[in-house]
C-alpha atoms as a PDB file:
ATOM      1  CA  UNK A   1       0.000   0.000   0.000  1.00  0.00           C
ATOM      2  CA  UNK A   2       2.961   2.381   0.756  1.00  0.00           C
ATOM      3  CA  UNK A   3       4.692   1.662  -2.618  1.00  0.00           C
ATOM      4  CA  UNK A   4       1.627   2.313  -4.648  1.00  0.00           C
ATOM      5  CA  UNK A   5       1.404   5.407  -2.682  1.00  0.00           C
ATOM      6  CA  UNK A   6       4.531   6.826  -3.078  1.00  0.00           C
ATOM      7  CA  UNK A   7       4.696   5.726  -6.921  1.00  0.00           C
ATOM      8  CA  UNK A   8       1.567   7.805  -7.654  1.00  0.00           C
ATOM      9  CA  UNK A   9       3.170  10.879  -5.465  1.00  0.00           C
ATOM     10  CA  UNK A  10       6.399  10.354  -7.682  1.00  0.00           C
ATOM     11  CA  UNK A  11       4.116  10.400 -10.763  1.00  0.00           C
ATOM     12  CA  UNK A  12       2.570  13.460  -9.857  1.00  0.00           C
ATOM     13  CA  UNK A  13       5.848  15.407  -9.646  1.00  0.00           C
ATOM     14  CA  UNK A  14       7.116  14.501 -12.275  1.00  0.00           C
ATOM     15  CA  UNK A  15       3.787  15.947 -13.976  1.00  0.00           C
ATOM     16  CA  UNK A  16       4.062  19.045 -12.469  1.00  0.00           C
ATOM     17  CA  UNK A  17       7.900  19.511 -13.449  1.00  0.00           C
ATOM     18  CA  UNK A  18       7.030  18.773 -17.111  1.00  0.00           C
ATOM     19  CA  UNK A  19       4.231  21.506 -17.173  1.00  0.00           C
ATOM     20  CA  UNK A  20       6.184  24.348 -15.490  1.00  0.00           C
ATOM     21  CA  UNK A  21       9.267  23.789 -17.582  1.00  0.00           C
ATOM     22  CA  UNK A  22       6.769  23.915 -20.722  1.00  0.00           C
ATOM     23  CA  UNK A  23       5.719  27.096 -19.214  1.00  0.00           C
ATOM     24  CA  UNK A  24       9.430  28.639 -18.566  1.00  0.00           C
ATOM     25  CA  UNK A  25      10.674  28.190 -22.477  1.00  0.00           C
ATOM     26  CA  UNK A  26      10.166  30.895 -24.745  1.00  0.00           C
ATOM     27  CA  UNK A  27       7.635  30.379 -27.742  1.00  0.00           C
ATOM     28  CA  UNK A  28       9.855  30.427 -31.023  1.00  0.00           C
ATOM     29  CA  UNK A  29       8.695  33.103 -33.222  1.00  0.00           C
ATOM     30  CA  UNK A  30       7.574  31.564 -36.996  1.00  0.00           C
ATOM     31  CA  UNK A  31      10.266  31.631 -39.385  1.00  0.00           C
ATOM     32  CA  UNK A  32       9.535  34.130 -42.119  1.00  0.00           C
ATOM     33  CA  UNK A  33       9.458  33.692 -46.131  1.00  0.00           C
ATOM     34  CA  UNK A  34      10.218  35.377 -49.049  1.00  0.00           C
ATOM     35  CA  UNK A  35       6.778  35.330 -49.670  1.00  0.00           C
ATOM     36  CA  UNK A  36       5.508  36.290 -46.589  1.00  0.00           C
ATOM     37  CA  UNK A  37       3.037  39.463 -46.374  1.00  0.00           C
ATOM     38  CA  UNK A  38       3.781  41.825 -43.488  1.00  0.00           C
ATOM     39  CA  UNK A  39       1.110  44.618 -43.401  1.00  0.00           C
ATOM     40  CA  UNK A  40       2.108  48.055 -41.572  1.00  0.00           C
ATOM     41  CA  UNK A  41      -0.359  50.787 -40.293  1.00  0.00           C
ATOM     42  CA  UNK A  42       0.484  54.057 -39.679  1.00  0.00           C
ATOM     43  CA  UNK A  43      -2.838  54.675 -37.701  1.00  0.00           C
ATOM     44  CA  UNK A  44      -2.586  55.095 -34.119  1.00  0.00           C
ATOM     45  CA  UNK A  45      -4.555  52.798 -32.047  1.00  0.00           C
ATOM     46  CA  UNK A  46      -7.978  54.328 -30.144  1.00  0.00           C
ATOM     47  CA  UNK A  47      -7.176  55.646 -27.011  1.00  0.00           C
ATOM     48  CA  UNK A  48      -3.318  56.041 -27.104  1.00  0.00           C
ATOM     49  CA  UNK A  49      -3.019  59.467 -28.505  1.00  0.00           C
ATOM     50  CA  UNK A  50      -3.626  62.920 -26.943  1.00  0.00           C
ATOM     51  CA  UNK A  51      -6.236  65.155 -28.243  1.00  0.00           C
ATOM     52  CA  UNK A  52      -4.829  68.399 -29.820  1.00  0.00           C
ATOM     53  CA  UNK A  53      -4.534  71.969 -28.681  1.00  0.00           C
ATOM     54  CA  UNK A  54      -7.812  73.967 -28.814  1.00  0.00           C
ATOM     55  CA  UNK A  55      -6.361  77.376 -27.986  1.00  0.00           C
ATOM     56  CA  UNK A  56      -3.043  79.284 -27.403  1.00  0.00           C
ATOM     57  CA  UNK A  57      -3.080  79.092 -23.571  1.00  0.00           C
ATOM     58  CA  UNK A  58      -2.913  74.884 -24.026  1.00  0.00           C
ATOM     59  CA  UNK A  59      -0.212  75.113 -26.478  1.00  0.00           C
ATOM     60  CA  UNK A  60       3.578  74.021 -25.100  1.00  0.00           C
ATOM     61  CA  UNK A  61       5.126  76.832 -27.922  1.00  0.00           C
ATOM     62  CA  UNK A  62       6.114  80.207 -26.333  1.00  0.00           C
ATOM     63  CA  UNK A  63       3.494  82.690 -27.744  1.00  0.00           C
ATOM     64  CA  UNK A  64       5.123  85.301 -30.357  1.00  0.00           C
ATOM     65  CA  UNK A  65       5.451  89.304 -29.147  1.00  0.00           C
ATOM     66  CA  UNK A  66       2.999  91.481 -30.395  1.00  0.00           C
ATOM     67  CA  UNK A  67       5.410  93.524 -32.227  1.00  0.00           C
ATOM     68  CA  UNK A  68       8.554  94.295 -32.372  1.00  0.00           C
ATOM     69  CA  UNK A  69      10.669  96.097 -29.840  1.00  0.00           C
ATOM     70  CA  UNK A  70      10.921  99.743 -30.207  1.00  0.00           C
ATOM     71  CA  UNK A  71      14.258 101.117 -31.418  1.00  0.00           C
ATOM     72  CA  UNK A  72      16.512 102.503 -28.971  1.00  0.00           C
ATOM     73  CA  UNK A  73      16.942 106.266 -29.147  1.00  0.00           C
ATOM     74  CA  UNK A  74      20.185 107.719 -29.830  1.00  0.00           C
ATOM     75  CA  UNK A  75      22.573 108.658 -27.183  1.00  0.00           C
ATOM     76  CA  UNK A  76      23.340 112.219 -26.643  1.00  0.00           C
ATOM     77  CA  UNK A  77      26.609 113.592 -25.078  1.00  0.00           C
ATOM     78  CA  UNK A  78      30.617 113.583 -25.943  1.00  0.00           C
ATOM     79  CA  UNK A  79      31.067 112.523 -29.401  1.00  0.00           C
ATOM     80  CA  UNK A  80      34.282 111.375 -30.583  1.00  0.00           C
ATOM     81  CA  UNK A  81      35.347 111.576 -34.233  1.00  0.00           C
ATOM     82  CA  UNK A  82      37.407 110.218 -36.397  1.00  0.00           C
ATOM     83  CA  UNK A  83      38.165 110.444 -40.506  1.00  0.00           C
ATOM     84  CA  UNK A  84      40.530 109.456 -42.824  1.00  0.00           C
ATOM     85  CA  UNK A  85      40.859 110.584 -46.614  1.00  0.00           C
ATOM     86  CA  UNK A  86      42.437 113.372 -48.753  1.00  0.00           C
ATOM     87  CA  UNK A  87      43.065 116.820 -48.662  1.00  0.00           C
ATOM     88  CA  UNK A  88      43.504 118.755 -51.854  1.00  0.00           C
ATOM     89  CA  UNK A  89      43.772 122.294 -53.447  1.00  0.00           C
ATOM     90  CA  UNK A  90      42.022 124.717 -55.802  1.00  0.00           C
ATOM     91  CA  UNK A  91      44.378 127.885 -55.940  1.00  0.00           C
ATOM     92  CA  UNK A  92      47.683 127.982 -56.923  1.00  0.00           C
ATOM     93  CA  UNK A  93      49.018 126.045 -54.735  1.00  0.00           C
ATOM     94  CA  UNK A  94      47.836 123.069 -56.562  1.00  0.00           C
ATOM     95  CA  UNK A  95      51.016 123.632 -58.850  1.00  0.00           C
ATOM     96  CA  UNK A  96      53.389 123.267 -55.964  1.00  0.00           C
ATOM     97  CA  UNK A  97      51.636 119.814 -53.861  1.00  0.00           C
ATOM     98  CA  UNK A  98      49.287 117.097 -55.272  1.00  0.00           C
ATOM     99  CA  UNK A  99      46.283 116.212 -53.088  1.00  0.00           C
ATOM    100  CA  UNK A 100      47.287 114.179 -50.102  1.00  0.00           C
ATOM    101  CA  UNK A 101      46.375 111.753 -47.261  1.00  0.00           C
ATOM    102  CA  UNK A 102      44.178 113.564 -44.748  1.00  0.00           C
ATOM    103  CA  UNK A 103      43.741 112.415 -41.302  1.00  0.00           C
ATOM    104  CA  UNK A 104      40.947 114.974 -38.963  1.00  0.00           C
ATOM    105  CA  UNK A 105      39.691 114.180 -35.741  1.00  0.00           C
ATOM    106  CA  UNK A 106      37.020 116.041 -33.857  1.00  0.00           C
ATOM    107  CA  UNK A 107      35.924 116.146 -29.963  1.00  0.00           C
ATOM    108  CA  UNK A 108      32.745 117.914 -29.399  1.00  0.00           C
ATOM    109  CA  UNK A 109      29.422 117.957 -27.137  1.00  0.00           C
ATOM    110  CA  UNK A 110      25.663 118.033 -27.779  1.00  0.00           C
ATOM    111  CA  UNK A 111      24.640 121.100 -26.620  1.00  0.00           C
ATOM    112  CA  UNK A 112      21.107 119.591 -28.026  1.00  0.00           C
ATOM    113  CA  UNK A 113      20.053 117.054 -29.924  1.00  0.00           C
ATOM    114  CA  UNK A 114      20.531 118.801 -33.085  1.00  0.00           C
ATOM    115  CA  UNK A 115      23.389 121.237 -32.073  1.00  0.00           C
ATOM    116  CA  UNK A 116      27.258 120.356 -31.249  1.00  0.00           C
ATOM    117  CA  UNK A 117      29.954 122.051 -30.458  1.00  0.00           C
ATOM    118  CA  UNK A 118      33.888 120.970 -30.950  1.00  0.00           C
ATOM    119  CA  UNK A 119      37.279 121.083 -31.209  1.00  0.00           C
ATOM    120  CA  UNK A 120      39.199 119.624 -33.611  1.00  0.00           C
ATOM    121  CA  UNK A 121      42.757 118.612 -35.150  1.00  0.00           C
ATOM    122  CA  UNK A 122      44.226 117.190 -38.857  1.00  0.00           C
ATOM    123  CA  UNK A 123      47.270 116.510 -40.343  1.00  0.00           C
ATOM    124  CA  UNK A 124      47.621 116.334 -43.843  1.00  0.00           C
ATOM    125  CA  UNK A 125      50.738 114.550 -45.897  1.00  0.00           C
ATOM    126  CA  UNK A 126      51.878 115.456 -49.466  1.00  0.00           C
ATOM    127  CA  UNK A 127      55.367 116.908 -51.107  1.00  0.00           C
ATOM    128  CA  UNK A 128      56.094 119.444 -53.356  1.00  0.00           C
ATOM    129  CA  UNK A 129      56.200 117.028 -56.981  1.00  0.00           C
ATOM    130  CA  UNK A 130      53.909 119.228 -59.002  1.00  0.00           C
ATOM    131  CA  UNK A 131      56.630 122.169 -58.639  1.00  0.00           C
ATOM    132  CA  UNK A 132      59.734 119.818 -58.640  1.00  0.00           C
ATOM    133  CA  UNK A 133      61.492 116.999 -60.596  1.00  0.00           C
ATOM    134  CA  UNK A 134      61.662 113.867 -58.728  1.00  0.00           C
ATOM    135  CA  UNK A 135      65.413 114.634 -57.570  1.00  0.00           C
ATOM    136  CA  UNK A 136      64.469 117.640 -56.087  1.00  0.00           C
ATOM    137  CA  UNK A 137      60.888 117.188 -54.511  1.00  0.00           C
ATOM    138  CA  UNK A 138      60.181 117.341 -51.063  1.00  0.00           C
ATOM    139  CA  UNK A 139      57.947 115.579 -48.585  1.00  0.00           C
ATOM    140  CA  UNK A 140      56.218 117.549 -46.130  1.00  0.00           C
ATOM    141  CA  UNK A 141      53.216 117.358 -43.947  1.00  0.00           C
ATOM    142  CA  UNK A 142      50.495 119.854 -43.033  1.00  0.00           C
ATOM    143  CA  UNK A 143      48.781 120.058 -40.019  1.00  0.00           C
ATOM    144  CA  UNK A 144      46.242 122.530 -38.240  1.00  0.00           C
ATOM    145  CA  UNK A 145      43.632 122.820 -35.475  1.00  0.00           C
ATOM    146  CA  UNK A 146      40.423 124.677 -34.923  1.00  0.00           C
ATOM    147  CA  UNK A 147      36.617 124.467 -33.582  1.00  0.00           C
ATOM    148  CA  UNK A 148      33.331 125.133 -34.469  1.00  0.00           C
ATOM    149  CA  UNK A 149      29.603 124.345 -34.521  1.00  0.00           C
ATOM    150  CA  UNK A 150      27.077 121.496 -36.308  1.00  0.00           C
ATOM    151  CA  UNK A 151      23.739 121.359 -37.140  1.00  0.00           C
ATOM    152  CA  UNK A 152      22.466 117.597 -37.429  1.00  0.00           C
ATOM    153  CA  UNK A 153      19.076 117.034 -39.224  1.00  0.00           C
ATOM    154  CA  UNK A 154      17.622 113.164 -38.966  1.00  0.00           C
ATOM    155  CA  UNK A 155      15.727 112.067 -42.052  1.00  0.00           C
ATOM    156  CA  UNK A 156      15.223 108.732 -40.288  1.00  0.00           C
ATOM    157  CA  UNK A 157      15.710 107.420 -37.063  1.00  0.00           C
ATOM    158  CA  UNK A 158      19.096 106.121 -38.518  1.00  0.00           C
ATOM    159  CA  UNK A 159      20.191 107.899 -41.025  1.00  0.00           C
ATOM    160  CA  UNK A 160      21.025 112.286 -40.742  1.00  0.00           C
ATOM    161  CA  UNK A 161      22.587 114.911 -42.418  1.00  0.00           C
ATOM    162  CA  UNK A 162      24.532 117.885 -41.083  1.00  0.00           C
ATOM    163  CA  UNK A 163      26.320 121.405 -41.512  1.00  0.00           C
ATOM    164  CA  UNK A 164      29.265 122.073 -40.089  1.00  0.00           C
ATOM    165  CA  UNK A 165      31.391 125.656 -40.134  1.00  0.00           C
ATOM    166  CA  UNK A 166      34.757 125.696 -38.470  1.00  0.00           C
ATOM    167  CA  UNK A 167      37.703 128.249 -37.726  1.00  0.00           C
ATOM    168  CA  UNK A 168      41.230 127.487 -37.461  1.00  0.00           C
ATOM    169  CA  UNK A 169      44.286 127.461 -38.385  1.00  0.00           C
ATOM    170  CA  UNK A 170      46.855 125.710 -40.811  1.00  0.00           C
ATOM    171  CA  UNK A 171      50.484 125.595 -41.623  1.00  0.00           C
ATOM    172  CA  UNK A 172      52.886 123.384 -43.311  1.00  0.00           C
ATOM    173  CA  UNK A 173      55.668 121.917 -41.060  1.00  0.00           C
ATOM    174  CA  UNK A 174      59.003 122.586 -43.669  1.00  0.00           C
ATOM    175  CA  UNK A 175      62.625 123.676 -42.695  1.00  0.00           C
ATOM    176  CA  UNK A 176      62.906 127.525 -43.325  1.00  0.00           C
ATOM    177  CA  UNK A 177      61.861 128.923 -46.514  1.00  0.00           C
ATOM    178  CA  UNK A 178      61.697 126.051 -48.675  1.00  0.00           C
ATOM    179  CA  UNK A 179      58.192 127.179 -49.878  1.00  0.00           C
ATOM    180  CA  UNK A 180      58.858 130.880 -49.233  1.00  0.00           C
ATOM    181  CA  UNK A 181      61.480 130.012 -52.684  1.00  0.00           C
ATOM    182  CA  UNK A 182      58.284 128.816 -54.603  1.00  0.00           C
ATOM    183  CA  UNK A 183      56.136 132.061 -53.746  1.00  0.00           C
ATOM    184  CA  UNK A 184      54.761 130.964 -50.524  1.00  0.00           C
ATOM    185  CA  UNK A 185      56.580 132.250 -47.761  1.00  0.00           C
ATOM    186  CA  UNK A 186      53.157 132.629 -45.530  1.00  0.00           C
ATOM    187  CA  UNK A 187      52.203 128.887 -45.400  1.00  0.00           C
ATOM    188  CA  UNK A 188      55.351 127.946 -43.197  1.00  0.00           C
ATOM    189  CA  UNK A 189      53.704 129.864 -40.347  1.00  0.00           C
ATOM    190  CA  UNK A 190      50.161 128.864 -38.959  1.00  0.00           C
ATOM    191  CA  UNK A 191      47.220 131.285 -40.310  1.00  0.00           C
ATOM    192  CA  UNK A 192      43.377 131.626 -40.378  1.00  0.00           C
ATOM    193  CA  UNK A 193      41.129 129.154 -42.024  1.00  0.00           C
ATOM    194  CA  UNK A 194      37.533 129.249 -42.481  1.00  0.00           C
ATOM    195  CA  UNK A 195      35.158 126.784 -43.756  1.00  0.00           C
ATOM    196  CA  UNK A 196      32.434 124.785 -43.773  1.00  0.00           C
ATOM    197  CA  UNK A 197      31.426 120.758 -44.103  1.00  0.00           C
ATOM    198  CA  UNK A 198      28.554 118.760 -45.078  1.00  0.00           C
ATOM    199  CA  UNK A 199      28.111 115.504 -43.963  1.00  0.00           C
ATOM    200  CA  UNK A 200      25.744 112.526 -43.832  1.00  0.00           C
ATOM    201  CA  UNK A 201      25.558 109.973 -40.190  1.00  0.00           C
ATOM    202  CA  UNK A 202      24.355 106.195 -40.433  1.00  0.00           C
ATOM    203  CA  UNK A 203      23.554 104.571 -37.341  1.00  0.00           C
ATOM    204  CA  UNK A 204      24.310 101.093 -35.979  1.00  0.00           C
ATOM    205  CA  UNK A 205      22.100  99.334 -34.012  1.00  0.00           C
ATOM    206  CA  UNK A 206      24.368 100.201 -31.071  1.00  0.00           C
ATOM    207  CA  UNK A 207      23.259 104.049 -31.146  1.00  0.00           C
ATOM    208  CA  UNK A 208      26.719 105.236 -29.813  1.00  0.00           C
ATOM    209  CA  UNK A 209      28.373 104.089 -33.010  1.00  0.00           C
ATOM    210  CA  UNK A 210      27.530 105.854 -36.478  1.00  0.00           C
ATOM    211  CA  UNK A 211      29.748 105.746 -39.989  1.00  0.00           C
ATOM    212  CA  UNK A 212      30.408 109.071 -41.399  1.00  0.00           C
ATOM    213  CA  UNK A 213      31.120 110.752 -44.660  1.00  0.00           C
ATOM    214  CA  UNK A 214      32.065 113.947 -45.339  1.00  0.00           C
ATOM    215  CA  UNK A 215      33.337 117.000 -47.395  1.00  0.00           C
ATOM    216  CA  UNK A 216      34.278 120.261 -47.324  1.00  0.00           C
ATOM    217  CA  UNK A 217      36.526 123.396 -48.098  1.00  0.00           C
ATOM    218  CA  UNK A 218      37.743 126.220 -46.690  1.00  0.00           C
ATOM    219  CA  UNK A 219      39.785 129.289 -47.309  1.00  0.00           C
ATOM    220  CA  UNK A 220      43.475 128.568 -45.738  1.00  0.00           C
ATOM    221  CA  UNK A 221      45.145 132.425 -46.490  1.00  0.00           C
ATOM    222  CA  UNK A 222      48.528 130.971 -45.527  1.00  0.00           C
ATOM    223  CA  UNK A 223      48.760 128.937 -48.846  1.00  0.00           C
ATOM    224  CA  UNK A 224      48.146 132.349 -50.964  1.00  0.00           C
ATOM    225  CA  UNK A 225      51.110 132.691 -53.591  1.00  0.00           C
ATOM    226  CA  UNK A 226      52.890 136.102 -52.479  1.00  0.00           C
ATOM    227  CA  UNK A 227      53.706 137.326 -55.683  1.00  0.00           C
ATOM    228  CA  UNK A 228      51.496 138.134 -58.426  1.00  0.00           C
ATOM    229  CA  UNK A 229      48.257 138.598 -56.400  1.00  0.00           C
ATOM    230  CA  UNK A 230      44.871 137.148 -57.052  1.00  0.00           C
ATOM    231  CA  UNK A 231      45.058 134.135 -55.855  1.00  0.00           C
ATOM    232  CA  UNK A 232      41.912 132.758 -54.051  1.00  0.00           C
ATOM    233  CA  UNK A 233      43.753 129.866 -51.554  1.00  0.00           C
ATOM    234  CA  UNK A 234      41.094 127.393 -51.377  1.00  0.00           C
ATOM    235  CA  UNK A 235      41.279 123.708 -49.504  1.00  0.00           C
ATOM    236  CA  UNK A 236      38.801 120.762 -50.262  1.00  0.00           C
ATOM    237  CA  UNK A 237      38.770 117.772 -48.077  1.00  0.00           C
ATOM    238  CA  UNK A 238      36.750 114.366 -48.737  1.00  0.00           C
ATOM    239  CA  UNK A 239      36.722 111.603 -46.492  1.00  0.00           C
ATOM    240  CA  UNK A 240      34.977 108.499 -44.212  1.00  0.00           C
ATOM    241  CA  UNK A 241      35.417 107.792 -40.521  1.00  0.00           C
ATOM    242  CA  UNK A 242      33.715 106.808 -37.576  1.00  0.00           C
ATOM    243  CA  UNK A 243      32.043 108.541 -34.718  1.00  0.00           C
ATOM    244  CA  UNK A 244      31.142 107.373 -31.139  1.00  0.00           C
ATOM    245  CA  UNK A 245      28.940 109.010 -28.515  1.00  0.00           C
ATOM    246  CA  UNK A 246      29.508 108.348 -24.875  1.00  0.00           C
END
């Protein structure tokens, strides 16, 4: 009676052992064909995706300004200046020196928006080749200094035009009389100039920084020829530079 017992209790195990082992292996995956037809959907299934935005405020995306930021003004105060280009002449003297390399810088203050008030310095280089032979011509430069007033009108909020006059002096730096031998003994000595400019401003987005062109003339009596008379002593200047308000 025992050994029938036990023998059933042994089959039983082994019953149970075969089933959970069954249960523990993996199902193998069908081995596909050639010809076997895999169909794809690209439809999501109900109930797994999200229903979409209905207004702005449920949105994730940062909402757009209304418009743009205003432009900032333009800074008023100590303005800087600074232009490079050439200096030239229209009376006589244009026999004597060829138009040269011009270098004028300006310090001034806004009084006003529209109204400025500076000081200012050049220096000029050219030689004496139009009067001379090669062998013989001599480099000099010219420099001055004066002040003076502008009038700035803006035709946008970027772009302006302005007037300047200016009073000053000017001499050429040469050892003694080596133009006073050519009929122009007065421009080794500094005398009056008076002039004017006209200019145009641009604007960078930074409003302390704006590109400048400019030109001008003036009457410089110290470049007069001496002898003969009639001679109207006139300087033109051209030229692009930079200007910065602090």
């Amino acid at each position: 009676m025992r050994s029938a017992l036990a023998l059933s209790g042994f089959a039983v195990l082994l019953v149970c052992a075969d089933a959970s082992a069954q249960q523990q292996q993996p199902q193998q995956q069908p081995e596909l064909t050639p010809e076997t037809k895999i169909d794809f959907s690209t439809k999501a299934e109900p109930g797994l995706t999200q229903p979409a935005a209905t207004s702005a405020s449920e949105s994730t995306l940062p909402e757009p300004p209304a418009e743009a930021p205003p432009v900032r003004p333009r800074h008023k105060g100590v303005v800087l200046e600074t232009t490079a280009g050439a200096l030239g002449f229209a009376g006589n003297f244009r026999h004597v020196a060829p138009p040269g390399f011009w270098l004028h810088t300006q310090l001034g203050y806004e009084v006003l928006r529209w109204l400025m008030v500076y000081g200012s310095a050049e220096l000029a280089l050219t030689d004496t080749s139009e009067a001379a032979d090669p062998s013989h011509s001599m480099a000099f430069p010219i420099w001055g200094f004066g002040g003076g007033a502008r009038v700035t009108v803006h035709a946008t909020d970027r772009v302006a035009f302005f007037v300047q006059g200016d009073i000053g002096a000017l001499t050429a730096y040469v050892p003694h009389e080596s133009l006073a031998i050519l009929g122009y003994p007065n421009a080794e000595s500094p005398h009056l100039a008076i002039g004017g400019r006209l200019g145009v401003e641009w604007y960078q987005i930074d409003r302390h920084i704006a590109l400048v062109a400019q030109g001008g003339a003036r009457d410089a009596q110290g470049f007069s020829r001496s002898i003969g008379g009639g001679d109207t002593p006139i300087l033109w200047d051209a030229a692009l530079g930079l200007r910065y308000t602090f």
